[in-house]
Protein backbone atom coordinates (compact mmCIF):
# COMPACT_ATOMS: atom_id res chain seq x y z
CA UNK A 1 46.00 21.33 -21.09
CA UNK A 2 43.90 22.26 -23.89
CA UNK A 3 42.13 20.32 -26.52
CA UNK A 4 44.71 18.86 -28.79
CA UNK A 5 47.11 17.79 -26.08
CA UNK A 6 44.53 16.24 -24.28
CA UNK A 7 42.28 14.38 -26.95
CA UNK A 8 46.19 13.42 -27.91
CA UNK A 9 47.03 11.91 -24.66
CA UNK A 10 43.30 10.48 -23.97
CA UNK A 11 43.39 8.63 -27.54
CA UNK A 12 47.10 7.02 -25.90
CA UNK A 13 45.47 5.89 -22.96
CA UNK A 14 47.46 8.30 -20.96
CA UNK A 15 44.57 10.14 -19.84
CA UNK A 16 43.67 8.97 -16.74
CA UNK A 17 41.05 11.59 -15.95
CA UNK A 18 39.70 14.31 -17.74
CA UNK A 19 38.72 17.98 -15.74
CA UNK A 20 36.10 20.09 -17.27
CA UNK A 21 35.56 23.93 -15.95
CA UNK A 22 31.71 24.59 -15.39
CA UNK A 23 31.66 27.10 -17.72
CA UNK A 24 33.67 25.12 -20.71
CA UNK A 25 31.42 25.55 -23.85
CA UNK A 26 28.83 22.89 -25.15
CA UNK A 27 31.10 22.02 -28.11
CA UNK A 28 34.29 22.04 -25.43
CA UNK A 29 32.42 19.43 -23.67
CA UNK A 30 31.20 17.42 -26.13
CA UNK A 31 34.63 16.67 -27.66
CA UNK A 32 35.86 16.18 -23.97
CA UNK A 33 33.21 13.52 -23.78
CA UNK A 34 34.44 12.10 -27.14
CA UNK A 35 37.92 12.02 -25.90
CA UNK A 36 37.13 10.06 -23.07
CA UNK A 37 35.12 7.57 -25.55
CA UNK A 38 37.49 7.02 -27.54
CA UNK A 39 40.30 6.05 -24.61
CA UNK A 40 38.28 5.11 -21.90
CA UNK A 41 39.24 8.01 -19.78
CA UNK A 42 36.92 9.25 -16.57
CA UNK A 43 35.73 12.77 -17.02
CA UNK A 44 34.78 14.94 -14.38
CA UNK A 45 32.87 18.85 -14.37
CA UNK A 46 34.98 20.79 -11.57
CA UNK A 47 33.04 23.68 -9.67
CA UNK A 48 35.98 26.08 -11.09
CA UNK A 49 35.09 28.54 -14.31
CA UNK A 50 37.82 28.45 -16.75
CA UNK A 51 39.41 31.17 -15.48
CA UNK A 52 39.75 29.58 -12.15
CA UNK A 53 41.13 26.18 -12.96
CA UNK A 54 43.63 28.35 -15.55
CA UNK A 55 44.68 30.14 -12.51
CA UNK A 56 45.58 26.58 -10.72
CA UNK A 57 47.77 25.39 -13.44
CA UNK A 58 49.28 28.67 -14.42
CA UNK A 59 47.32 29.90 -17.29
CA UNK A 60 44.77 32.79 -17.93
CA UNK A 61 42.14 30.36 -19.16
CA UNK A 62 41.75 26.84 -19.09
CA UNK A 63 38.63 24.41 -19.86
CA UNK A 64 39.72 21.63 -19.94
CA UNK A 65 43.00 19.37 -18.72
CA UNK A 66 44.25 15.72 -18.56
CA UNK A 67 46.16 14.35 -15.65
CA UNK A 68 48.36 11.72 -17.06
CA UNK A 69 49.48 10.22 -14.11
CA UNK A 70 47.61 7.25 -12.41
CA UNK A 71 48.63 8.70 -8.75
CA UNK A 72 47.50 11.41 -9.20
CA UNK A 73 44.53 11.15 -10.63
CA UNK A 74 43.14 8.94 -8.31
CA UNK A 75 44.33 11.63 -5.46
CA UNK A 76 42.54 14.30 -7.63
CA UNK A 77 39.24 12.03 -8.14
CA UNK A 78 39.30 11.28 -4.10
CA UNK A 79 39.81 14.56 -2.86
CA UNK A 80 36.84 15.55 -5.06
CA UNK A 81 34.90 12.98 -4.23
CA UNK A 82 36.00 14.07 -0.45
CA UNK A 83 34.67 17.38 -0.73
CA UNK A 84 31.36 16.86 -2.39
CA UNK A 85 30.38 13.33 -2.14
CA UNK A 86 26.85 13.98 -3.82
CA UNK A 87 28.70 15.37 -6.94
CA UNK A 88 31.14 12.77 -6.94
CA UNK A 89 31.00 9.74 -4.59
C-alpha cells in the first residue's frame, strides 16, 4: 500500500495487479500508470473512494495498493470482472 511500496514492488515484477480508488488524484494515477509501465503490471480503477478501499485493508486512507501474489490477484481481477463485466470483462 501506498506509492513507494508499490512502484517498489511493480518495478520487481512482484506487482501482479495494481488497484486504484476512484477518487485517487490525477498525479496518484499517473504514476500508478507509470508503475505498471515500467513492470508490466495490470492496473485496475475500483468503484471504492480512498477512504473505502483504506477501510478494506485497515487504513484511514488508501489510493492505491499492489497485490503481490499471483493467486490472488487473479481471484481479485475475476471477482471484479464478476461483478461488473462492462467495467472489467
Amino acid at each position: 500500500m501506498g506509492e513507494e511500496p508499490v512502484g517498489t514492488a511493480c518495478r520487481a515484477h512482484k506487482g501482479y495487479l495494481l488497484l486504484l480508488a476512484s477518487d485517487a488524484a490525477d498525479n496518484t494515477i499517473r504514476r500508478a500508470l507509470h508503475f505498471c509501465q515500467a513492470g508490466n503490471t495490470i492496473s485496475l480503477k475500483l468503484p471504492l473512494t480512498k477512504a473505502e478501499l483504506g477501510s478494506g485493508v485497515g487504513r484511514s486512507s488508501c489510493a492505491m495498493l499492489a497485490i503481490t501474489d499471483v493467486g490472488f490477484a487473479a481471484a481479485v481481477a475475476e471477482k471484479l470482472a464478476q461483478a461488473d463485466p462492462e467495467a472489467y470483462g
